[in-house]
N, C-alpha and C. Protein backbone atom coordinates (compact mmCIF):
# COMPACT_ATOMS: atom_id res chain seq x y z
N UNK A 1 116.87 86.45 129.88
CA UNK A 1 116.22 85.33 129.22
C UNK A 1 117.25 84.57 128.40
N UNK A 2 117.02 83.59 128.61
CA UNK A 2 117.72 82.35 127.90
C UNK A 2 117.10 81.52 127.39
N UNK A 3 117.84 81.05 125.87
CA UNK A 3 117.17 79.32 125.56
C UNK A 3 117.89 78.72 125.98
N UNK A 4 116.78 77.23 126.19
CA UNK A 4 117.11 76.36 126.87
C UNK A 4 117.27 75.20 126.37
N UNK A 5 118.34 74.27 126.66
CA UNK A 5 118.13 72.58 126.05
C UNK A 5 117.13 72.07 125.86
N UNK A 6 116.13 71.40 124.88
CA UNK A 6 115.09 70.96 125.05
C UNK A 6 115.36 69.42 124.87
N UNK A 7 114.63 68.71 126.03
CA UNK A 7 114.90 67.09 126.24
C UNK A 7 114.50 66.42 124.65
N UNK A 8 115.12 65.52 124.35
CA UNK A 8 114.65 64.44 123.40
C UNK A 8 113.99 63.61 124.37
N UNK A 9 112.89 62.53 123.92
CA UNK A 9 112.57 61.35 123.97
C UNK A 9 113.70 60.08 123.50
N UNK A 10 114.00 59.15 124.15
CA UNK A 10 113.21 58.79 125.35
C UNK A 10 114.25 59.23 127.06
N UNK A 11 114.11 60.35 127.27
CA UNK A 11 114.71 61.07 128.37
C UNK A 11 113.79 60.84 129.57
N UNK A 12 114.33 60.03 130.59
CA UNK A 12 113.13 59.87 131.86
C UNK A 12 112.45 61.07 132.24
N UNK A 13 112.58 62.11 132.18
CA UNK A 13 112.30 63.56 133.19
C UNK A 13 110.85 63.61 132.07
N UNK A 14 110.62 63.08 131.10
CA UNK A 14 109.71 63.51 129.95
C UNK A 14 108.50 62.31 130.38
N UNK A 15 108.66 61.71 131.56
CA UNK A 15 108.19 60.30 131.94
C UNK A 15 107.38 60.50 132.94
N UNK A 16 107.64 61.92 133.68
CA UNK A 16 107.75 62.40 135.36
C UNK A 16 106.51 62.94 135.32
N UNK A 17 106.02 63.06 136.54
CA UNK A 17 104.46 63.40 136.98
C UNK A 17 104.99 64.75 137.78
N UNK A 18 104.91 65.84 137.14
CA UNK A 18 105.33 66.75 137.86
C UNK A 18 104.75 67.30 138.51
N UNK A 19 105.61 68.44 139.87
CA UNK A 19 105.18 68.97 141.60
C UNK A 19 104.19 70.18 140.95
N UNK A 20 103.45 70.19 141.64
CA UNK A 20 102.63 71.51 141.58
C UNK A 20 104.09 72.92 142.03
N UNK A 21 103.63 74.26 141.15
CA UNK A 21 103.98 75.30 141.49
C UNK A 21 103.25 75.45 142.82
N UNK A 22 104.63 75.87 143.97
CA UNK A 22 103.96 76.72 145.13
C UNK A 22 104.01 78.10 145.52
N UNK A 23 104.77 78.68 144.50
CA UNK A 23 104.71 80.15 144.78
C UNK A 23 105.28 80.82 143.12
N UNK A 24 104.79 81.84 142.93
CA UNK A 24 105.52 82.71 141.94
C UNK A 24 106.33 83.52 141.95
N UNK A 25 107.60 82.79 142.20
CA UNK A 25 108.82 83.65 142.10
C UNK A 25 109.24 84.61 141.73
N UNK A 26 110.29 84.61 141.48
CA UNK A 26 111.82 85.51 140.72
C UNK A 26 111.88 84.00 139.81
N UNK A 27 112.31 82.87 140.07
CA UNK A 27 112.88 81.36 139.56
C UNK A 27 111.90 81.14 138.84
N UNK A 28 110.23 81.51 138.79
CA UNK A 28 109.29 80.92 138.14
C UNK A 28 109.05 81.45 137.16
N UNK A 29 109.57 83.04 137.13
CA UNK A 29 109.26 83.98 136.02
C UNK A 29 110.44 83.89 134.93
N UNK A 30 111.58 83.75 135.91
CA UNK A 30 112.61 83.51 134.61
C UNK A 30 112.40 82.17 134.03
N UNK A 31 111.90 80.69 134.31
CA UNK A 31 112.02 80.12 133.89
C UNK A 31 110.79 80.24 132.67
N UNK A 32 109.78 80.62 133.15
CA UNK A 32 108.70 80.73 131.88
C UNK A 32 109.45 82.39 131.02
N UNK A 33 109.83 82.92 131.62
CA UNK A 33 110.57 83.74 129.93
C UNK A 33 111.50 82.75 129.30
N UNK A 34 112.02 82.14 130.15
CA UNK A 34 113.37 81.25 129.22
C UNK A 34 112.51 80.32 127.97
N UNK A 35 111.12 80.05 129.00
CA UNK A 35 110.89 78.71 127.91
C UNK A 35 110.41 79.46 127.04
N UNK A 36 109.09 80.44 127.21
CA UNK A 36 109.20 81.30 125.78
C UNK A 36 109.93 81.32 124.47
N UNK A 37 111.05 82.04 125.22
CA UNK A 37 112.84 82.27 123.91
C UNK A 37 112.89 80.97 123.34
N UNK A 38 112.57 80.27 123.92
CA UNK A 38 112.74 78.30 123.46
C UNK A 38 111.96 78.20 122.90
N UNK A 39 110.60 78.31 123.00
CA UNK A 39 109.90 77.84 122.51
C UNK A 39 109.96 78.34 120.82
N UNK A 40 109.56 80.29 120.98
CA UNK A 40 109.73 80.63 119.82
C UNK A 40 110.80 80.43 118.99
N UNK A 41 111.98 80.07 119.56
CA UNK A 41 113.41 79.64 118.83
C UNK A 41 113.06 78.50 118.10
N UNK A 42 112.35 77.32 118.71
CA UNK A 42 112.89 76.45 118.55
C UNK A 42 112.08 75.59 117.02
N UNK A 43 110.79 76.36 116.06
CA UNK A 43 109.95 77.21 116.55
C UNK A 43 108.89 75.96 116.70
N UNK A 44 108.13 76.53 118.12
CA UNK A 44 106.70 75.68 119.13
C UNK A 44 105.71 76.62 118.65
N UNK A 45 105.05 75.88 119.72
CA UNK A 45 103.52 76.71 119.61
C UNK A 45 103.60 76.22 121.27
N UNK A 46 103.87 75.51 121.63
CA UNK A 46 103.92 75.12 123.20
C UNK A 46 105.10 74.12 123.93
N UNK A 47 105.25 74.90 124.97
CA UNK A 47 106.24 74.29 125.74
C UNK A 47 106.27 73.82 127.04
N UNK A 48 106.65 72.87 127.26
CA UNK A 48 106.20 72.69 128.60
C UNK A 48 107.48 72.20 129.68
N UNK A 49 107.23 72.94 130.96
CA UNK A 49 108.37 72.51 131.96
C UNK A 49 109.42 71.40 131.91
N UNK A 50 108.74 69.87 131.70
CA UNK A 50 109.85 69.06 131.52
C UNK A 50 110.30 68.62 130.72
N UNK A 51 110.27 69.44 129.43
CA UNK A 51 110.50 69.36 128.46
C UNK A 51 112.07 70.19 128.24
N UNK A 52 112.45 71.43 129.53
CA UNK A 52 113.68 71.83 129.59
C UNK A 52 113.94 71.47 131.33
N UNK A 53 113.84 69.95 131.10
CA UNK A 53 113.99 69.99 132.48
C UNK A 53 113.60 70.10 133.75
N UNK A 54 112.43 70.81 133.94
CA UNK A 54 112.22 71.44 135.01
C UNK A 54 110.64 70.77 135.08
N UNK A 55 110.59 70.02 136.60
CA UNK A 55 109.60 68.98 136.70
C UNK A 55 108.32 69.43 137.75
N UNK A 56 108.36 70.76 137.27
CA UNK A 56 107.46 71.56 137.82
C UNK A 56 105.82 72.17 136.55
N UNK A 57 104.42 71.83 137.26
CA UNK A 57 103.64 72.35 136.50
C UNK A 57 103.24 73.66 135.77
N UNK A 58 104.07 73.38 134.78
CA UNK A 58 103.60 75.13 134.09
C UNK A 58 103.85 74.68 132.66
N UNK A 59 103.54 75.08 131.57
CA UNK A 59 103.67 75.13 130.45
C UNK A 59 103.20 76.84 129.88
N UNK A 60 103.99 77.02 128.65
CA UNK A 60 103.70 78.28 127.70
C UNK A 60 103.27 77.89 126.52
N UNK A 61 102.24 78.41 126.06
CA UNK A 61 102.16 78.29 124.66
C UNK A 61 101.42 79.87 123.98
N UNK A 62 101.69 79.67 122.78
CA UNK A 62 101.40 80.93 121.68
C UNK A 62 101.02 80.51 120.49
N UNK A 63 99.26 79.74 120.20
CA UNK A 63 98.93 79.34 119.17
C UNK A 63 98.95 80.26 117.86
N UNK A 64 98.86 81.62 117.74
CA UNK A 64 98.65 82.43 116.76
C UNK A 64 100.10 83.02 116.39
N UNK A 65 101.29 82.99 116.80
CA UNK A 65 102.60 83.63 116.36
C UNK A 65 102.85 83.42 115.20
N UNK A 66 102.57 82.09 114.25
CA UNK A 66 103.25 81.67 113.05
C UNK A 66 102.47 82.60 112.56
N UNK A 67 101.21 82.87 112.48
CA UNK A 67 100.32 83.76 111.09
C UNK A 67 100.03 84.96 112.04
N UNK A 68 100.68 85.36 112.63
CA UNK A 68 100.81 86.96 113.01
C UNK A 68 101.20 87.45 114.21
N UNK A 69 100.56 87.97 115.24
CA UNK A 69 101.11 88.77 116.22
C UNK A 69 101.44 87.87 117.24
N UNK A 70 102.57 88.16 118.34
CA UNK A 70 102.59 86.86 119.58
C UNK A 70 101.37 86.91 120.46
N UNK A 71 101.01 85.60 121.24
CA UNK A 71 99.89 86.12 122.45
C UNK A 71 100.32 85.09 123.05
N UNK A 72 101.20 85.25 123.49
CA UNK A 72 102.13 84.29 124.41
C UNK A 72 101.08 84.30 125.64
N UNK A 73 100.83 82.90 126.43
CA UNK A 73 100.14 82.19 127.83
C UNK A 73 100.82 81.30 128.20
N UNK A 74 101.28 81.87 129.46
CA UNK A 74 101.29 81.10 130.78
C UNK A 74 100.61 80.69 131.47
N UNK A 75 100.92 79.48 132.01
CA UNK A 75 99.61 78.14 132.44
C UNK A 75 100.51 77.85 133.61
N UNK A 76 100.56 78.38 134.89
CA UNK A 76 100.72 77.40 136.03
C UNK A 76 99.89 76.60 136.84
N UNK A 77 99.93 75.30 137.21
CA UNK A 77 99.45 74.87 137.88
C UNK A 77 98.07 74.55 136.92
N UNK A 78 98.39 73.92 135.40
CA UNK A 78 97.07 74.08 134.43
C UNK A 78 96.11 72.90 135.09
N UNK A 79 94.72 72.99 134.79
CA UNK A 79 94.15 71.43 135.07
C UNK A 79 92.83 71.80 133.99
N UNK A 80 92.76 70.37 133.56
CA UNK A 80 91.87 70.42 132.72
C UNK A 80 90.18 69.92 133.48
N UNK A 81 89.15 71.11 133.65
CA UNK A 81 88.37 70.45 134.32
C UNK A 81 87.30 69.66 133.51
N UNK A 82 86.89 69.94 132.69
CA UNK A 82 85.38 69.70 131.99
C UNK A 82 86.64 69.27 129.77
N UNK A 83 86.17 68.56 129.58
CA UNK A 83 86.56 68.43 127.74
C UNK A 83 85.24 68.14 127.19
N UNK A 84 85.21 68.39 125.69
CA UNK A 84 84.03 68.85 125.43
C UNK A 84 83.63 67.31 124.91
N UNK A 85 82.71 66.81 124.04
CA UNK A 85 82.37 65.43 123.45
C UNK A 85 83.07 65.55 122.07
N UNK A 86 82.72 66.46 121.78
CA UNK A 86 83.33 66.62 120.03
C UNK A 86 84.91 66.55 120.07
N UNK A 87 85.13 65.61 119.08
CA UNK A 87 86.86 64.86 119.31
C UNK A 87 87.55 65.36 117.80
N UNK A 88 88.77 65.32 117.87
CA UNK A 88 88.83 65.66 116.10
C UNK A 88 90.00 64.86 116.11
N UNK A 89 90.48 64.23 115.26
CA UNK A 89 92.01 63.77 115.17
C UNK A 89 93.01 64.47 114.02
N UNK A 90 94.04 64.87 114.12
CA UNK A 90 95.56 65.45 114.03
C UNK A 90 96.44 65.04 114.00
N UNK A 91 97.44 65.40 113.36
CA UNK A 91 99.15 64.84 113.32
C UNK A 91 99.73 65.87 114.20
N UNK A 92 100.17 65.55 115.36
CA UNK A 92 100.72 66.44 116.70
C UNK A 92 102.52 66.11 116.43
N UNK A 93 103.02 67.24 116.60
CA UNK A 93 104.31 67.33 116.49
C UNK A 93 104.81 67.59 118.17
N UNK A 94 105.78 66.97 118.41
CA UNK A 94 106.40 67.78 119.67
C UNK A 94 108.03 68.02 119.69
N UNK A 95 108.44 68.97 120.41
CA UNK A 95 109.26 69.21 119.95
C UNK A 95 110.68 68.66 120.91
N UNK A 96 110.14 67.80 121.55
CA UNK A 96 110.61 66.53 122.39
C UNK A 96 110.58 64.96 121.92
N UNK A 97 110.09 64.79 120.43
CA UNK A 97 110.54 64.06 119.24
C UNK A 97 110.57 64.80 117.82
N UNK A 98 111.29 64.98 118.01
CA UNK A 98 111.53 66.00 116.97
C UNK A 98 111.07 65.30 115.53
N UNK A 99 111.15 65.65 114.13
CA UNK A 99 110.93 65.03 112.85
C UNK A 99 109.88 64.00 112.98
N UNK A 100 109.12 63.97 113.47
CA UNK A 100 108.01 62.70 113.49
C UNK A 100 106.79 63.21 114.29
N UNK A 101 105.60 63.26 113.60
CA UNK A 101 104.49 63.73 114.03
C UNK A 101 103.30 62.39 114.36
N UNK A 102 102.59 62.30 115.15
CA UNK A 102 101.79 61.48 115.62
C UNK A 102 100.50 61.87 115.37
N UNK A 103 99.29 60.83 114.66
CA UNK A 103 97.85 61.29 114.23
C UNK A 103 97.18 61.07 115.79
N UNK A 104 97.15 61.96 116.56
CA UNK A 104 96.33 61.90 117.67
C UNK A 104 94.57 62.14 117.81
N UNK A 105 94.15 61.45 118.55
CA UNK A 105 92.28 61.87 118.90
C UNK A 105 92.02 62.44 120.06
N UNK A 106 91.85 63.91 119.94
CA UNK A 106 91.57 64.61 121.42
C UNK A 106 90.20 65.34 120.73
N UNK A 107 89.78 65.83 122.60
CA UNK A 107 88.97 66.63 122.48
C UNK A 107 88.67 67.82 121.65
N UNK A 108 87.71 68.38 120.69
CA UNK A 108 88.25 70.17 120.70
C UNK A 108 87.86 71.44 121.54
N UNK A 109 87.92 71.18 122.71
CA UNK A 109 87.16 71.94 123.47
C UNK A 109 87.87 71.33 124.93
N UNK A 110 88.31 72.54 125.69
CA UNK A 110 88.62 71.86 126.93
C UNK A 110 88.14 73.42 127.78
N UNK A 111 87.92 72.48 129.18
CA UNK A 111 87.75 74.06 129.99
C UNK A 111 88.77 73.52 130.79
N UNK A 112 89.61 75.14 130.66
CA UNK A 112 91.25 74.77 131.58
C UNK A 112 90.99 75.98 132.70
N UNK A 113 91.81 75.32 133.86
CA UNK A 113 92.14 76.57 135.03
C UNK A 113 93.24 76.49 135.10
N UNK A 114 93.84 77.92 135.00
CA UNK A 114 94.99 77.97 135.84
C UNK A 114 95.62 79.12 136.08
N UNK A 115 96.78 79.58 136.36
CA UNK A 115 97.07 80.84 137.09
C UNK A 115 98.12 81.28 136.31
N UNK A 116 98.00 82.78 135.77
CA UNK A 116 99.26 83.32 135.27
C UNK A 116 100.27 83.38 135.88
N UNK A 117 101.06 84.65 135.44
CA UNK A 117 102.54 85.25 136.12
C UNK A 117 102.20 86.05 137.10
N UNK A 118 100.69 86.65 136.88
CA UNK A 118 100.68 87.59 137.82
C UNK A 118 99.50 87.50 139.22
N UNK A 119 99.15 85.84 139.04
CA UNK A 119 98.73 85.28 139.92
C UNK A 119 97.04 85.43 140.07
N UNK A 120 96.80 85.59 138.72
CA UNK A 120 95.34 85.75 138.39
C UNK A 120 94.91 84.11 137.79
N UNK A 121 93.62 83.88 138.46
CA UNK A 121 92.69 82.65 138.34
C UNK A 121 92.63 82.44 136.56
N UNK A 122 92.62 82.15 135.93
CA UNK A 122 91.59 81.53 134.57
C UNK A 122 91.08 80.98 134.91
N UNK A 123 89.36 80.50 134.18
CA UNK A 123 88.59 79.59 133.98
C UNK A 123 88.01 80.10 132.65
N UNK A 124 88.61 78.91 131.90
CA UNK A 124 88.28 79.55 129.86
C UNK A 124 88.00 78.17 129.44
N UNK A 125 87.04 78.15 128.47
CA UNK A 125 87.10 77.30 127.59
C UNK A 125 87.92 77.51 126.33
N UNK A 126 88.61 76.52 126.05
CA UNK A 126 90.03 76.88 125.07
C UNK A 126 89.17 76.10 123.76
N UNK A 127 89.04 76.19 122.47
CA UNK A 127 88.54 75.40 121.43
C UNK A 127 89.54 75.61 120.39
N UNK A 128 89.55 74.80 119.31
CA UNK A 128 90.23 74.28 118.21
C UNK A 128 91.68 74.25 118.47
N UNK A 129 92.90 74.76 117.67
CA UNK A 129 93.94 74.43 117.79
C UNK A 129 94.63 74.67 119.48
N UNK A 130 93.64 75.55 120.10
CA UNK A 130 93.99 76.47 121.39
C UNK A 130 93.84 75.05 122.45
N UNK A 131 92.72 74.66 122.11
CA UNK A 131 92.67 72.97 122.96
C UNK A 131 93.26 71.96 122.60
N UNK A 132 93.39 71.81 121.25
CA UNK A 132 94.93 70.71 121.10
C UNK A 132 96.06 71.09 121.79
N UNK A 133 96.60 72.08 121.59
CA UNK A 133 97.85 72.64 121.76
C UNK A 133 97.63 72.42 123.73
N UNK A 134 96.85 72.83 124.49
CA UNK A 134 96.80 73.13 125.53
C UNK A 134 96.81 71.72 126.56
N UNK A 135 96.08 70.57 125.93
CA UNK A 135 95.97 69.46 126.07
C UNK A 135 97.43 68.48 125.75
N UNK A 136 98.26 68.74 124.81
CA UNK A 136 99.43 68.15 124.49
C UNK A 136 100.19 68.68 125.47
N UNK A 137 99.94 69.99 125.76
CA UNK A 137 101.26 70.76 126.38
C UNK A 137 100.53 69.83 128.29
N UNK A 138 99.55 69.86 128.82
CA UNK A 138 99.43 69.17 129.72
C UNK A 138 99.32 67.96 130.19
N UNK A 139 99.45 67.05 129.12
CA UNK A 139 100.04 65.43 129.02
C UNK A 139 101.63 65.48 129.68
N UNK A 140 102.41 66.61 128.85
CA UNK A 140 103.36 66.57 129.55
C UNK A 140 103.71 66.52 131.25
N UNK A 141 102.93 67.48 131.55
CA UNK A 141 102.85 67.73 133.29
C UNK A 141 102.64 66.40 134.09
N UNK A 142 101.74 65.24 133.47
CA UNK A 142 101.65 64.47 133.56
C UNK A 142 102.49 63.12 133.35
N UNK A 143 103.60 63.25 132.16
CA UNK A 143 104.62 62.34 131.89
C UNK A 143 104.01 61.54 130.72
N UNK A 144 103.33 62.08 129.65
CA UNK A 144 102.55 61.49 128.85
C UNK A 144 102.84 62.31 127.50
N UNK A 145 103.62 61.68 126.35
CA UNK A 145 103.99 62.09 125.19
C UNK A 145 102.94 61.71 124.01
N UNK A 146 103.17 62.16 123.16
CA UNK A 146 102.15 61.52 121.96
C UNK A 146 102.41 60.10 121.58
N UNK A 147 103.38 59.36 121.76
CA UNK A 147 104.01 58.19 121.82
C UNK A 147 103.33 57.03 122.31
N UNK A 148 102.48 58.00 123.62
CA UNK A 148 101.71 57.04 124.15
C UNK A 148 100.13 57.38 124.21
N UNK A 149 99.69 58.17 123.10
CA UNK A 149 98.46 58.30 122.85
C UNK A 149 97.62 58.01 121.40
N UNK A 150 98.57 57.23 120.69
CA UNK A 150 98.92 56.08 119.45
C UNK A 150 98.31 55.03 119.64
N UNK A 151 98.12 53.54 119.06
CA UNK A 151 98.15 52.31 118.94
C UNK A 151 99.75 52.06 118.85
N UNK A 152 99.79 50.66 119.17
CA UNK A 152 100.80 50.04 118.76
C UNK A 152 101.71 50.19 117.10
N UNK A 153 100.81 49.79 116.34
CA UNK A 153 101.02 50.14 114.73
C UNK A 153 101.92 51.32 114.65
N UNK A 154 101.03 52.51 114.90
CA UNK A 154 101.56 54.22 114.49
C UNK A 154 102.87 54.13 115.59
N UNK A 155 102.45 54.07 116.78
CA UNK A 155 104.32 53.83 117.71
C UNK A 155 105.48 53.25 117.06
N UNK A 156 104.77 51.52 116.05
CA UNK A 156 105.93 51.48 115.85
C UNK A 156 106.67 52.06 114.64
N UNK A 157 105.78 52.94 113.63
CA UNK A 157 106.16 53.42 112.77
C UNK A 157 106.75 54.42 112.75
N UNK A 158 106.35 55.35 114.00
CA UNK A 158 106.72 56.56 114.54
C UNK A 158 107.97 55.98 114.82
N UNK A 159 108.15 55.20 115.81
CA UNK A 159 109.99 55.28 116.05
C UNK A 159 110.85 54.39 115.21
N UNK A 160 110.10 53.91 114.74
CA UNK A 160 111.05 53.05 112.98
C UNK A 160 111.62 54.64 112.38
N UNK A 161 111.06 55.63 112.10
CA UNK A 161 111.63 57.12 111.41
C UNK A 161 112.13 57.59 112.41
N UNK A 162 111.51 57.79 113.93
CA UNK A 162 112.01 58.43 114.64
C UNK A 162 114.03 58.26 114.87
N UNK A 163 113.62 56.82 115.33
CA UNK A 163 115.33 56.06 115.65
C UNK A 163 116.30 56.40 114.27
N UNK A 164 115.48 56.07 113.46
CA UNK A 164 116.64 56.20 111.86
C UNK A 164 116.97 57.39 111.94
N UNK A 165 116.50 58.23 112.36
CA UNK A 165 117.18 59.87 112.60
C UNK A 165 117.72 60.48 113.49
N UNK A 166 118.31 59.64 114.40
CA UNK A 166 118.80 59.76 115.46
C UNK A 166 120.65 59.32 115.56
C-alpha cells in the first residue's frame, strides 16, 4: 500500500466521466488500499478514483474514523438509485480543493448499489453524513466537484480564497 498524489482542481481528469469497473483484480484491490492510506493520510472521510488519477468507478470512504474506530467502504461501480425528499445544506470540503469548503444542498438519504472487494451486491440506504459523504464522493465518478454544485456568487468567492492560496 501506498499514498497517492491527490489531483488539485482545476486538473482535467477531475472533469472525466469515468469507465465502469470490469473485473476485480489484483490492480483494483491495490488501488482501493492505496486510496485508503490517502485518504486516511490525507485526512478524508472519502476518496474517490479520479481524484488519484485513476478514471475508473470506485470510491472509499470511512465516515466514523475521526470520532473512533475505522469502517472503511468500498464502492465499485456505486449508483445512486432512489434519494430521499428531505435535503439539508452543508459546507463540503474536498480534498481536491483543498482550504475552501462549499455550502452545498443534497439529499439526506440516498439508496446506493454497489459492489465491494469481495464482489458482494449492496443495496443500503445510506442517511446523514453517510449520504453526504457518499453522494460527493459519486459526483466525482461523474466529473462533478462542489464547484459546480454552488451559484455563481459562492464559486466566485470560493476561488477568490481558493486561487489566493495557490
Amino acid at each position: 500500500m501506498s499514498v497517492r498524489p491527490i489531483l488539485t482542481w482545476p486538473d482535467a481528469r477531475l472533469e472525466a466521466v469515468c469507465a465502469p469497473v470490469e473485473a476485480i483484480t489484483p490492480e483494483v484491490r491495490a488501488l482501493a488500499e492505496d486510496m485508503l492510506e490517502t485518504m486516511y493520510a490525507a485526512p478524508g472521510r472519502g476518496l474517490a478514483a479520479p481524484q488519484v488519477g485513476e478514471l475508473v468507478r470506485l470510491f472509499v470512504m470511512d465516515v466514523t474514523w475521526k470520532e473512533g474506530a475505522r469502517s472503511p467502504v468500498v464502492c465499485i461501480n456505486p449508483d445512486a438509485i432512489e434519494r430521499g425528499v428531505e435535503v439539508a445544506s452543508a459546507d463540503e470540503g474536498c480534498l481536491s480543493i483543498p482550504g475552501v469548503t462549499a455550502h452545498v444542498t443534497r439529499p439526506t438519504s440516498v439508496r446506493m448499489v454497489w459492489t465491494d472487494l469481495d464482489g458482494v451486491v449492496h443495496d443500503e440506504w445510506l442517511t446523514g453524513f453517510a449520504a453526504l459523504c457518499a453522494q460527493h464522493e459519486l459526483d466525482h465518478l461523474d466529473g462533478v466537484v462542489t464547484l459546480d454544485r454552488v451559484d455563481d456568487a459562492q464559486r466566485d468567492a470560493i476561488l477568490a480564497v481558493y486561487e489566493g492560496d495557490q
